[in-house]
N, C-alpha and C. Protein backbone atom coordinates (compact mmCIF):
# COMPACT_ATOMS: atom_id res chain seq x y z
N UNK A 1 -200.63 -93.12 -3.80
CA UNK A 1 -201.31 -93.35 -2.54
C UNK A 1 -202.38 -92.31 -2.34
N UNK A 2 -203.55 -92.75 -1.44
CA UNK A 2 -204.27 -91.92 -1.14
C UNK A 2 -204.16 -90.94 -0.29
N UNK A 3 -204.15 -89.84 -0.42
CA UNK A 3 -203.77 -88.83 0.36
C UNK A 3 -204.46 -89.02 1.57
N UNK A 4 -205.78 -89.39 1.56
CA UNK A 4 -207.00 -88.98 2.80
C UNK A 4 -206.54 -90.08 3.30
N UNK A 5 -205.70 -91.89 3.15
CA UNK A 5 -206.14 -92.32 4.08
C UNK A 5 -204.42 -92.05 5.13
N UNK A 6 -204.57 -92.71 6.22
CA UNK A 6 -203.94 -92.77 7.25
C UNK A 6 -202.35 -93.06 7.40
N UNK A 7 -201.40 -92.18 7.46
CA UNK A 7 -200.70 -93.74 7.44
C UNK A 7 -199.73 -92.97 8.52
N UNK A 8 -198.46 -93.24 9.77
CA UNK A 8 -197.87 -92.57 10.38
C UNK A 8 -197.09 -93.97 10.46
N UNK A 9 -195.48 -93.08 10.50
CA UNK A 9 -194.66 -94.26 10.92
C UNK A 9 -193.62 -93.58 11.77
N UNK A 10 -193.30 -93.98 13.08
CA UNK A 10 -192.52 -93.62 14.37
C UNK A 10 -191.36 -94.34 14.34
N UNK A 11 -190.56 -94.24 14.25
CA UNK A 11 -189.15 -94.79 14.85
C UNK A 11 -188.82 -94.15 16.39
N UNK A 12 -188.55 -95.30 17.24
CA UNK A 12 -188.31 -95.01 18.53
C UNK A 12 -186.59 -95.27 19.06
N UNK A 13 -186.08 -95.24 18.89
CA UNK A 13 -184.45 -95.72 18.80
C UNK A 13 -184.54 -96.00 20.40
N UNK A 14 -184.73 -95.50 21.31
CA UNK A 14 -184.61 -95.64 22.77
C UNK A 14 -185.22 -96.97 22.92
N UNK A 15 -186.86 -97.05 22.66
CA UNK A 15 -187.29 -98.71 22.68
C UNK A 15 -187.42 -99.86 22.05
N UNK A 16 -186.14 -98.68 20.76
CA UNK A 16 -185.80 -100.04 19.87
C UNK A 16 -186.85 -100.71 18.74
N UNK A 17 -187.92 -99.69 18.83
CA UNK A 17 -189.34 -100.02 18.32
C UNK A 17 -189.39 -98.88 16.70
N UNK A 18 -190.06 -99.40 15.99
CA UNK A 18 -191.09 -98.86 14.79
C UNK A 18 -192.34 -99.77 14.93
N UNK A 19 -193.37 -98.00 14.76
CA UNK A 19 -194.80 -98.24 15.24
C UNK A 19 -195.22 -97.56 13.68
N UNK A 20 -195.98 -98.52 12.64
CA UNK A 20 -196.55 -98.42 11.67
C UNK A 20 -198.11 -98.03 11.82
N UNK A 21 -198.61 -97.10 11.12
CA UNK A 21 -199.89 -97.18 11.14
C UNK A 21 -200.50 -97.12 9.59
N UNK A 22 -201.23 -97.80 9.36
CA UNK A 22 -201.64 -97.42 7.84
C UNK A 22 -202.95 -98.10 7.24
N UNK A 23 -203.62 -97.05 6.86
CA UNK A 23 -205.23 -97.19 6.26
C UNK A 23 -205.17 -97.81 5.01
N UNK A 24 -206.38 -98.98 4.30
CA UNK A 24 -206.00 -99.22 3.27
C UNK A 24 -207.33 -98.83 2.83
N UNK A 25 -207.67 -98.42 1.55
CA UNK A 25 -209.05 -98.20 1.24
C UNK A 25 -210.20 -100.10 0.65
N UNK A 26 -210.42 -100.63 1.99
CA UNK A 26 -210.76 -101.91 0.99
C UNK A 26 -211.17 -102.53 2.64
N UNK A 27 -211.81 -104.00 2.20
CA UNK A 27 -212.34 -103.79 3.64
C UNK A 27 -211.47 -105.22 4.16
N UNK A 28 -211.63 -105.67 5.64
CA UNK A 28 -210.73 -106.32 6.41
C UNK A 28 -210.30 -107.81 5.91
N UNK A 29 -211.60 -108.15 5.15
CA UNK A 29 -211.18 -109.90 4.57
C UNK A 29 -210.30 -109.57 3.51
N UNK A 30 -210.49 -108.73 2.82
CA UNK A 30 -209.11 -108.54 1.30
C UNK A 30 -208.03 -108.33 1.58
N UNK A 31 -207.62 -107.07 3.02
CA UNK A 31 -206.59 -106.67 3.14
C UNK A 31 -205.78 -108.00 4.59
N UNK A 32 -206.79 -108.76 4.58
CA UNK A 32 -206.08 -110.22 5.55
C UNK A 32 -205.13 -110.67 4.48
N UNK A 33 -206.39 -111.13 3.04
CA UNK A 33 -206.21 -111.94 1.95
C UNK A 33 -204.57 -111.61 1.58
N UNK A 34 -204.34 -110.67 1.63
CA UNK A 34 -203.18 -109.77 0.60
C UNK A 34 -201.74 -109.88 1.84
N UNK A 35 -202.22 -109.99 3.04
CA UNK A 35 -201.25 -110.33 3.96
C UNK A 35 -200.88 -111.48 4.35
N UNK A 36 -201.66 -112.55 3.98
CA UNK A 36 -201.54 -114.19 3.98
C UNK A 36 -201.71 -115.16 3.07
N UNK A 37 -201.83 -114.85 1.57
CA UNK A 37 -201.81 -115.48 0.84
C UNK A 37 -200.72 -115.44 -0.23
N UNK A 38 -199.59 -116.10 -0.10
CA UNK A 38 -198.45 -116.01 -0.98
C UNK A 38 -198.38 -115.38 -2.74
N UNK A 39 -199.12 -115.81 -2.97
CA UNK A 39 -199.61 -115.17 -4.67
C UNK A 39 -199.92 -113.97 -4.56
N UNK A 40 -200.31 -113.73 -3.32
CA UNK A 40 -201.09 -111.76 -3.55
C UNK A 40 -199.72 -110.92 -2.58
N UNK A 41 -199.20 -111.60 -1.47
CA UNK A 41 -197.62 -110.91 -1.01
C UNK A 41 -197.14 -110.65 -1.87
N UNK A 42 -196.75 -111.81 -3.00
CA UNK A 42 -195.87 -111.19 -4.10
C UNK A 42 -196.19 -110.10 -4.64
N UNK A 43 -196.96 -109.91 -4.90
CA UNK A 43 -197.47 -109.11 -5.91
C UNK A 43 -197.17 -107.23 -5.48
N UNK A 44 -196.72 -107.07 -4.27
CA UNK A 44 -196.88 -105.77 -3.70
C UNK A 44 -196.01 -105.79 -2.30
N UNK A 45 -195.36 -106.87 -2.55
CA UNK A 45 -194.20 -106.64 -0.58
C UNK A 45 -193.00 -106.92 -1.14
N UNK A 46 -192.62 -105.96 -2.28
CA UNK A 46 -191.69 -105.11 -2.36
C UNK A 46 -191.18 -103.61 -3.59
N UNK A 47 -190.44 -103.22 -2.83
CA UNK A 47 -190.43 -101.75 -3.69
C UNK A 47 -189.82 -102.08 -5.45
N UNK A 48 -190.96 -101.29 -5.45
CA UNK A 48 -190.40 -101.51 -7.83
C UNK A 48 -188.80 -100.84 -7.93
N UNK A 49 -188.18 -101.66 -8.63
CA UNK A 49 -188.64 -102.63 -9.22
C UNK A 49 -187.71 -103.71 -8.99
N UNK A 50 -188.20 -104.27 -7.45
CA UNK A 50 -187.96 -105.47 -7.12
C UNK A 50 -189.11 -106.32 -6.58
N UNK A 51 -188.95 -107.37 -6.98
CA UNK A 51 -190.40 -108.01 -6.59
C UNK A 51 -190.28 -108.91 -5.55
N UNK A 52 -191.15 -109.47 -4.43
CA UNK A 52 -190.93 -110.50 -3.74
C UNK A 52 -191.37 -111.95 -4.64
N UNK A 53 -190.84 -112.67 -3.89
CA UNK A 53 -190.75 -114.63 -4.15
C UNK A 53 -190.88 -115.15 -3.52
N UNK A 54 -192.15 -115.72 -2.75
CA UNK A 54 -192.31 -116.86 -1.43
C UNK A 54 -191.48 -117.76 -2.12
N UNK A 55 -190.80 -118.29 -1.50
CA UNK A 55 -189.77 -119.75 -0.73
C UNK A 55 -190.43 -120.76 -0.62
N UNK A 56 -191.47 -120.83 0.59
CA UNK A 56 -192.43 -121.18 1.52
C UNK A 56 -193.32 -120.36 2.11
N UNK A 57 -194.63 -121.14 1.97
CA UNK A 57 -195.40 -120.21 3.51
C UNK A 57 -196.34 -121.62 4.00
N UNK A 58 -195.88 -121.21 5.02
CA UNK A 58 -197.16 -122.12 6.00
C UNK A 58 -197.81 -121.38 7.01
N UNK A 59 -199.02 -120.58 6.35
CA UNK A 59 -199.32 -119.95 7.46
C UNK A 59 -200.21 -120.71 8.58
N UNK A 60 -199.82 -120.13 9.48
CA UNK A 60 -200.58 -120.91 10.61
C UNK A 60 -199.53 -120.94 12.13
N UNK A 61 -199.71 -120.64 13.10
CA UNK A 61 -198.71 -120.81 14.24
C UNK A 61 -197.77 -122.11 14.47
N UNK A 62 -196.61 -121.39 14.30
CA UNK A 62 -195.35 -122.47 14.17
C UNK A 62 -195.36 -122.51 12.79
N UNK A 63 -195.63 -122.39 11.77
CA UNK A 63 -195.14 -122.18 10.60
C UNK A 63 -194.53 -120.62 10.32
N UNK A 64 -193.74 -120.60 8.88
CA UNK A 64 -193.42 -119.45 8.84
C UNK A 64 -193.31 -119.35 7.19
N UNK A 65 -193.20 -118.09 6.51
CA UNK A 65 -192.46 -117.26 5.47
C UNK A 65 -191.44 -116.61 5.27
N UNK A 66 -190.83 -117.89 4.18
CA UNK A 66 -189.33 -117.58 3.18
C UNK A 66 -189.38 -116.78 2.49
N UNK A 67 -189.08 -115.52 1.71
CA UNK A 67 -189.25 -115.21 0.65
C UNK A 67 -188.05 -114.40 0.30
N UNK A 68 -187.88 -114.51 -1.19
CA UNK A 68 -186.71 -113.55 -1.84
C UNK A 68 -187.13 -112.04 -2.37
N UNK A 69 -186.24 -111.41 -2.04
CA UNK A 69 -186.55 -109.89 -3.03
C UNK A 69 -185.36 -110.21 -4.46
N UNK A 70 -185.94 -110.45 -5.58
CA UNK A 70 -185.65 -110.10 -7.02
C UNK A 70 -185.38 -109.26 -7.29
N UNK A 71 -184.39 -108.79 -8.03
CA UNK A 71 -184.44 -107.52 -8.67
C UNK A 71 -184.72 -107.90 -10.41
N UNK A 72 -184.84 -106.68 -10.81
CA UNK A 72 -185.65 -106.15 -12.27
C UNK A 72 -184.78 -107.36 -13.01
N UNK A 73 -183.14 -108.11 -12.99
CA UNK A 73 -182.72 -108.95 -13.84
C UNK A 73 -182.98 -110.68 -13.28
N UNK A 74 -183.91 -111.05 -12.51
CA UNK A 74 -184.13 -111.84 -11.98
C UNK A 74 -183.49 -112.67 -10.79
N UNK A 75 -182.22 -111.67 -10.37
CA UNK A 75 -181.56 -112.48 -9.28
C UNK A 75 -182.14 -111.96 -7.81
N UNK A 76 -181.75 -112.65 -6.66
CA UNK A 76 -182.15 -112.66 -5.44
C UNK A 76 -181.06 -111.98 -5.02
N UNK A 77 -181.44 -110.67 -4.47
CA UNK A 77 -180.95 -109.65 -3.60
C UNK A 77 -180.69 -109.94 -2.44
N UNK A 78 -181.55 -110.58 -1.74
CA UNK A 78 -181.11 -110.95 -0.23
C UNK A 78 -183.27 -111.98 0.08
N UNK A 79 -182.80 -112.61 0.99
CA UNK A 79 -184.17 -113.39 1.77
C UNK A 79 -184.28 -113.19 2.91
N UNK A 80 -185.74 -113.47 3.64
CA UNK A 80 -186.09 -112.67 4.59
C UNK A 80 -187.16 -114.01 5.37
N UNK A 81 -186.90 -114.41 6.60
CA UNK A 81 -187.81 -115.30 7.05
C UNK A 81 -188.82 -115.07 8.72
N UNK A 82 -190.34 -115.11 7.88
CA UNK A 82 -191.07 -114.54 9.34
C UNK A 82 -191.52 -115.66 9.83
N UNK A 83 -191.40 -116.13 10.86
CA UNK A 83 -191.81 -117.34 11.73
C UNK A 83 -192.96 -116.65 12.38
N UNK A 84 -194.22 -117.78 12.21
CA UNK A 84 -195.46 -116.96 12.70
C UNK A 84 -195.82 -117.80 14.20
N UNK A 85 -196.08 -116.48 14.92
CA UNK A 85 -195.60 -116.79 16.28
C UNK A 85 -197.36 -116.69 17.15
N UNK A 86 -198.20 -116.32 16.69
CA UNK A 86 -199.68 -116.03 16.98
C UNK A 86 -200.11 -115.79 15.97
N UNK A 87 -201.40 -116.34 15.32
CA UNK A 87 -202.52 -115.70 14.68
C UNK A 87 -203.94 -115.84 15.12
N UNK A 88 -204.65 -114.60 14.94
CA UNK A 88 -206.08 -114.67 15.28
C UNK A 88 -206.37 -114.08 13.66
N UNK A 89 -206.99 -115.19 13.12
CA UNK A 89 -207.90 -114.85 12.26
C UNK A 89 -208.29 -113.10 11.88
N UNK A 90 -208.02 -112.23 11.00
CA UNK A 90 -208.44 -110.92 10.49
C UNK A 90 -208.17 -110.17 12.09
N UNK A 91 -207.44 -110.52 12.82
CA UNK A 91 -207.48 -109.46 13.80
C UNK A 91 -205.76 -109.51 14.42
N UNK A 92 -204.86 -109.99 14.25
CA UNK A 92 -203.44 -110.53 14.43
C UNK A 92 -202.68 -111.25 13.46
N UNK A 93 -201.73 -110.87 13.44
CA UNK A 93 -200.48 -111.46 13.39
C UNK A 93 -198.76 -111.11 14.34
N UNK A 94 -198.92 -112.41 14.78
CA UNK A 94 -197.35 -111.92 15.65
C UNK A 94 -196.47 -112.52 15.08
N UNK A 95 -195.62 -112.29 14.71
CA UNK A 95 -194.23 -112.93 13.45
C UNK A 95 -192.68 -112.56 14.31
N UNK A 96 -192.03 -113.38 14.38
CA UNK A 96 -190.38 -113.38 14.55
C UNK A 96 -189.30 -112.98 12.90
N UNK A 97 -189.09 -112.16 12.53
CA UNK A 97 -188.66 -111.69 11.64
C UNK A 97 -187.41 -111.80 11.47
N UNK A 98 -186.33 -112.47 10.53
CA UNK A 98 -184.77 -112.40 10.43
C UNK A 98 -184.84 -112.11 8.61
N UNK A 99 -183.30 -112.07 8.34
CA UNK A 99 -183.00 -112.32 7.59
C UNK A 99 -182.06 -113.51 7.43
N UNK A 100 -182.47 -113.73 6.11
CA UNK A 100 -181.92 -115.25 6.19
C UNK A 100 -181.18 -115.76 4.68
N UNK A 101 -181.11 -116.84 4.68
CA UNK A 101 -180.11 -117.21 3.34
C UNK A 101 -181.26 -118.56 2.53
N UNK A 102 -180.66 -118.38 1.02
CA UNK A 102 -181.50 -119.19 0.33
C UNK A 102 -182.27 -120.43 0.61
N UNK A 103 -181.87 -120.86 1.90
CA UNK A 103 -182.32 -122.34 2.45
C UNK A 103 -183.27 -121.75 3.72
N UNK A 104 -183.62 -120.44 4.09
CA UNK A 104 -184.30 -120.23 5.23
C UNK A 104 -183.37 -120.15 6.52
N UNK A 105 -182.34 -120.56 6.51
CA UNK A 105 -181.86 -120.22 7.53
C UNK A 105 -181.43 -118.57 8.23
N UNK A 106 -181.62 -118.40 9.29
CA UNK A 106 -182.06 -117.13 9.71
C UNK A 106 -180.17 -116.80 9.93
N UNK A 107 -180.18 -115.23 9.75
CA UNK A 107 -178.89 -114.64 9.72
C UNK A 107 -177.99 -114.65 11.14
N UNK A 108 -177.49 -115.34 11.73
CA UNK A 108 -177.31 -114.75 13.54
C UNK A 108 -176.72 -113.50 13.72
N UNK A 109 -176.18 -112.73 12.36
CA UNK A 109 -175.21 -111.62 12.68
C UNK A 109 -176.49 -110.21 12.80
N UNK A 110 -177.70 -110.51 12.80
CA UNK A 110 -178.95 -109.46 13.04
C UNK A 110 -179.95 -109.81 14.07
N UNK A 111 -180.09 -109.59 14.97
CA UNK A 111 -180.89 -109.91 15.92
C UNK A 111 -182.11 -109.70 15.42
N UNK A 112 -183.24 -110.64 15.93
CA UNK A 112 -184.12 -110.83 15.09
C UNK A 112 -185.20 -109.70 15.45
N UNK A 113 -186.88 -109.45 14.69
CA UNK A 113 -187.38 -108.46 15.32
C UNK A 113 -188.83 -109.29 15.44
N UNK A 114 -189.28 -108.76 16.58
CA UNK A 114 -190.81 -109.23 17.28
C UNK A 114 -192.03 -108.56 16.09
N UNK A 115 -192.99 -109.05 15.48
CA UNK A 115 -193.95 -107.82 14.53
C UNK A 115 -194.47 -107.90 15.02
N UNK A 116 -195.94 -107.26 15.46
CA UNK A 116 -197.26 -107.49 15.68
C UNK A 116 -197.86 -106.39 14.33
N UNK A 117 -199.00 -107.71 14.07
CA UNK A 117 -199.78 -106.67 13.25
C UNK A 117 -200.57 -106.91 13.50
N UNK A 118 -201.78 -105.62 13.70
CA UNK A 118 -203.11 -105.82 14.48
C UNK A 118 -203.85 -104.97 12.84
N UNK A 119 -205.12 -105.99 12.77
CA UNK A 119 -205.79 -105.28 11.67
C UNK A 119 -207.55 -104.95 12.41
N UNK A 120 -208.04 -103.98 11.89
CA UNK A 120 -209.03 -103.39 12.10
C UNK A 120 -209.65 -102.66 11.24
N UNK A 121 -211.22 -103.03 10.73
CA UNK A 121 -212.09 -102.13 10.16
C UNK A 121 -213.13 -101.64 10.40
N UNK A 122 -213.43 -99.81 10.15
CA UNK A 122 -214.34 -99.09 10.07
C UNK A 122 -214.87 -98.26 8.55
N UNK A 123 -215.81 -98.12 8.68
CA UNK A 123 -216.51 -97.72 7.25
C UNK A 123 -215.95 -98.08 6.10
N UNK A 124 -215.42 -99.64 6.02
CA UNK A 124 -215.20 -100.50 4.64
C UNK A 124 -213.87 -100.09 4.55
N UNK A 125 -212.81 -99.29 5.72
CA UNK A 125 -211.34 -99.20 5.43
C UNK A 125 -210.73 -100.13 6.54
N UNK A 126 -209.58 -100.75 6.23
CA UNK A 126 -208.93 -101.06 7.26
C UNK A 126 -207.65 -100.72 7.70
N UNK A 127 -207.81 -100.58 9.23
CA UNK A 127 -206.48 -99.94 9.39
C UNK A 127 -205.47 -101.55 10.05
N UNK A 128 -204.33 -101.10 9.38
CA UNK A 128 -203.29 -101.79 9.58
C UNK A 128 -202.04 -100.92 10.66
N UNK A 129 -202.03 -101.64 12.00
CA UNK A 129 -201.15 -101.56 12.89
C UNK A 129 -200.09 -102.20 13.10
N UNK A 130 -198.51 -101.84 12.78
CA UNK A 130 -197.66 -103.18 12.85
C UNK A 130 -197.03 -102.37 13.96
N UNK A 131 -196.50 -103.13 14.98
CA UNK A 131 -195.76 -102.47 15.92
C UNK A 131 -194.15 -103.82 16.28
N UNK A 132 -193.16 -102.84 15.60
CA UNK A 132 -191.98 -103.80 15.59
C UNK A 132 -190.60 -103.62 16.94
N UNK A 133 -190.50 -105.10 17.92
CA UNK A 133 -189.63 -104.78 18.52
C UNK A 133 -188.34 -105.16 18.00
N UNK A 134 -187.33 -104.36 17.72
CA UNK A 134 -185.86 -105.22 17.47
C UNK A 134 -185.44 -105.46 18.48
N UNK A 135 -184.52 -106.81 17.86
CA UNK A 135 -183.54 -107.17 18.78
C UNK A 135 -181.88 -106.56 19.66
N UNK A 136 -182.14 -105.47 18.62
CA UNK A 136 -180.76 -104.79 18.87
C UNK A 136 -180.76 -103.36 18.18
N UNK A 137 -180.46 -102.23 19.07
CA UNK A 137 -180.87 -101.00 17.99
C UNK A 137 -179.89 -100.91 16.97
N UNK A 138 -178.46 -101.84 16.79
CA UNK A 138 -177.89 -101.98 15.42
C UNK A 138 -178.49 -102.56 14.40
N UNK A 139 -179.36 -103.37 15.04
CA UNK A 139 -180.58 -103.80 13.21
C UNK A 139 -181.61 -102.80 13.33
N UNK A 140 -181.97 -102.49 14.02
CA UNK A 140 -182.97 -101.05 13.76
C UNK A 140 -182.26 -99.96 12.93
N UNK A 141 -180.97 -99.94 13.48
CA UNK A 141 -180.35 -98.68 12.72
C UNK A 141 -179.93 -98.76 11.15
N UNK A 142 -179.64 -100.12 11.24
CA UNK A 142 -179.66 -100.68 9.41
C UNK A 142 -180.63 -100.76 8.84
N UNK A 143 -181.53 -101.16 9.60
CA UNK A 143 -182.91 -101.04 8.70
C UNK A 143 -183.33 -99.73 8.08
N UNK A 144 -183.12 -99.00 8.90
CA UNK A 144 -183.82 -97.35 8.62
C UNK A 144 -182.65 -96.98 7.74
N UNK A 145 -181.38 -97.17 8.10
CA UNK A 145 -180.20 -96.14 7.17
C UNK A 145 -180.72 -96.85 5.69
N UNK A 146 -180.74 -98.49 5.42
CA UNK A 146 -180.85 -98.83 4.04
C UNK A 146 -182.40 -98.80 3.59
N UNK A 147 -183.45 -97.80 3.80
CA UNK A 147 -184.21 -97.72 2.93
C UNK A 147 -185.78 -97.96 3.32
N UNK A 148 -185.87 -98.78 4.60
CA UNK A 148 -186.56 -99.29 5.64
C UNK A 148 -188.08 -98.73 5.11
N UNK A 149 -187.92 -97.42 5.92
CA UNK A 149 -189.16 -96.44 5.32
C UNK A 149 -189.76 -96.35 4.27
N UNK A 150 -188.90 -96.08 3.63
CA UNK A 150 -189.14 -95.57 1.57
C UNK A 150 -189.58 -96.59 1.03
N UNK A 151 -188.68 -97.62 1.59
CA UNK A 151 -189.40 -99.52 0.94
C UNK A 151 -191.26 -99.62 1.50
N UNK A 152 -190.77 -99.45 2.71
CA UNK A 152 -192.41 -100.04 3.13
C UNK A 152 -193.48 -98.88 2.56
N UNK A 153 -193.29 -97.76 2.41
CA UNK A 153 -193.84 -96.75 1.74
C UNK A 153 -194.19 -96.94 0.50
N UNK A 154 -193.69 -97.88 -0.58
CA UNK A 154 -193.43 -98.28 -1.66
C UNK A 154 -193.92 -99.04 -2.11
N UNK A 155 -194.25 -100.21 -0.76
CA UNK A 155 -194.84 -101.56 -1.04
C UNK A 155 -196.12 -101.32 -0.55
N UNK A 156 -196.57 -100.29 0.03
CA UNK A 156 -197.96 -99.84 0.74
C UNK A 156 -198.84 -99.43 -0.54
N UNK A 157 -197.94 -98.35 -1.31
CA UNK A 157 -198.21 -98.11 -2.38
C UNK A 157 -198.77 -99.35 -3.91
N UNK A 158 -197.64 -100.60 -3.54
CA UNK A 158 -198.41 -101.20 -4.36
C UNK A 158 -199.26 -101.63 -3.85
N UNK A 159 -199.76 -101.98 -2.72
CA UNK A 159 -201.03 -102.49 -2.11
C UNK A 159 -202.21 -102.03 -2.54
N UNK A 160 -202.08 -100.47 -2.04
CA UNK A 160 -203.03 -99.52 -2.82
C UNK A 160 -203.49 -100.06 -4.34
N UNK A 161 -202.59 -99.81 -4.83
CA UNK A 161 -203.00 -100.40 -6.12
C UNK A 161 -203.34 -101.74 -6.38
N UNK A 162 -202.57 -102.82 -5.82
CA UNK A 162 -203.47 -104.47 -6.13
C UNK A 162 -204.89 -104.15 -5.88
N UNK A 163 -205.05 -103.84 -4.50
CA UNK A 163 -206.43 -103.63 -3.44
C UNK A 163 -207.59 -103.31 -4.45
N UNK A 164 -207.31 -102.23 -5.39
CA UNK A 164 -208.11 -101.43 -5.95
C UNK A 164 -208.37 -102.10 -7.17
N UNK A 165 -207.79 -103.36 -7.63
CA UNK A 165 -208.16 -104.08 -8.85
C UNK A 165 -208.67 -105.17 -8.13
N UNK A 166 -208.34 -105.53 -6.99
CA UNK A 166 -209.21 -107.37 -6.16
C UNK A 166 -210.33 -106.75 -6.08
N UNK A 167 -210.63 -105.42 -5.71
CA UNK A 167 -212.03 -105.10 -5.06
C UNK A 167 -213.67 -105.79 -5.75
């Protein structure tokens, strides 16, 4: 990762919230591209060496994204489904987030979490804002104890790197 660009991540346990911030070096239509186009998610939304697997995607409001995390021997670790709840074109995404089972069905034993991701660019970087409400600070607290951070840290990292070969 690039040292110079941006990145801060807050865990709030009281409002139940993680507030992401993170610079990508590349400018706002690529780093949309890489957040909504199933072939380029895979490629970097998840930590090595497990890879993601869209299911489904229909992006667009009222559609949503299935996808599996793989591990290195090709089986499915667990699936994860974001129901897209608002989009504005290169400037939003609001997503309903669960985990879920091989058919998409969402987990009821995790309360689900609210995303917003707000994207924005200045001088050919864009910054990426996700601001997450959970449903319950017991899935907040699982999230963070199993890896939460280090993963998205990981998968930011491969971004960095796809980003820098689409350019």
């Amino acid at each position: 990762m690039n040292q110079a660009l941006l990145f801060d991540f807050v865990v709030d346990k009281e409002n139940r919230t993680i507030t992401i911030k993170r610079e990508f070096d590349a400018d706002l239509a690529l780093v949309w591209e890489a957040w909504t186009i199933p072939e380029i998610l895979d490629k970097w939304y998840a930590p090595k060496p497990f890879r993601a697997e869209t299911q489904t995607m229909d992006f667009r409001e009222g559609g949503f994204w299935h996808y599996a995390m793989i591990d290195a021997q090709g089986e499915a670790k667990g699936y994860s489904r974001y129901d897209y709840q608002k989009i504005e074109p290169q400037k939003t995404i609001v997503e309903l987030r669960g985990f879920a089972d091989a058919n998409g069905t969402v987990n009821p034993n995790f309360a689900r979490t609210t995303a917003t991701n707000d994207f924005s660019e200045a001088d050919g970087k864009t910054l990426v804002k996700i601001h997450a409400q959970y449903g319950s600070l017991e899935t907040l607290e699982f999230i963070v104890k199993n890896g939460f951070i280090e993963g998205m840290s990981a998968c930011f990292g491969n971004l960095d790197e796809l980003l820098a070969t689409l350019k």
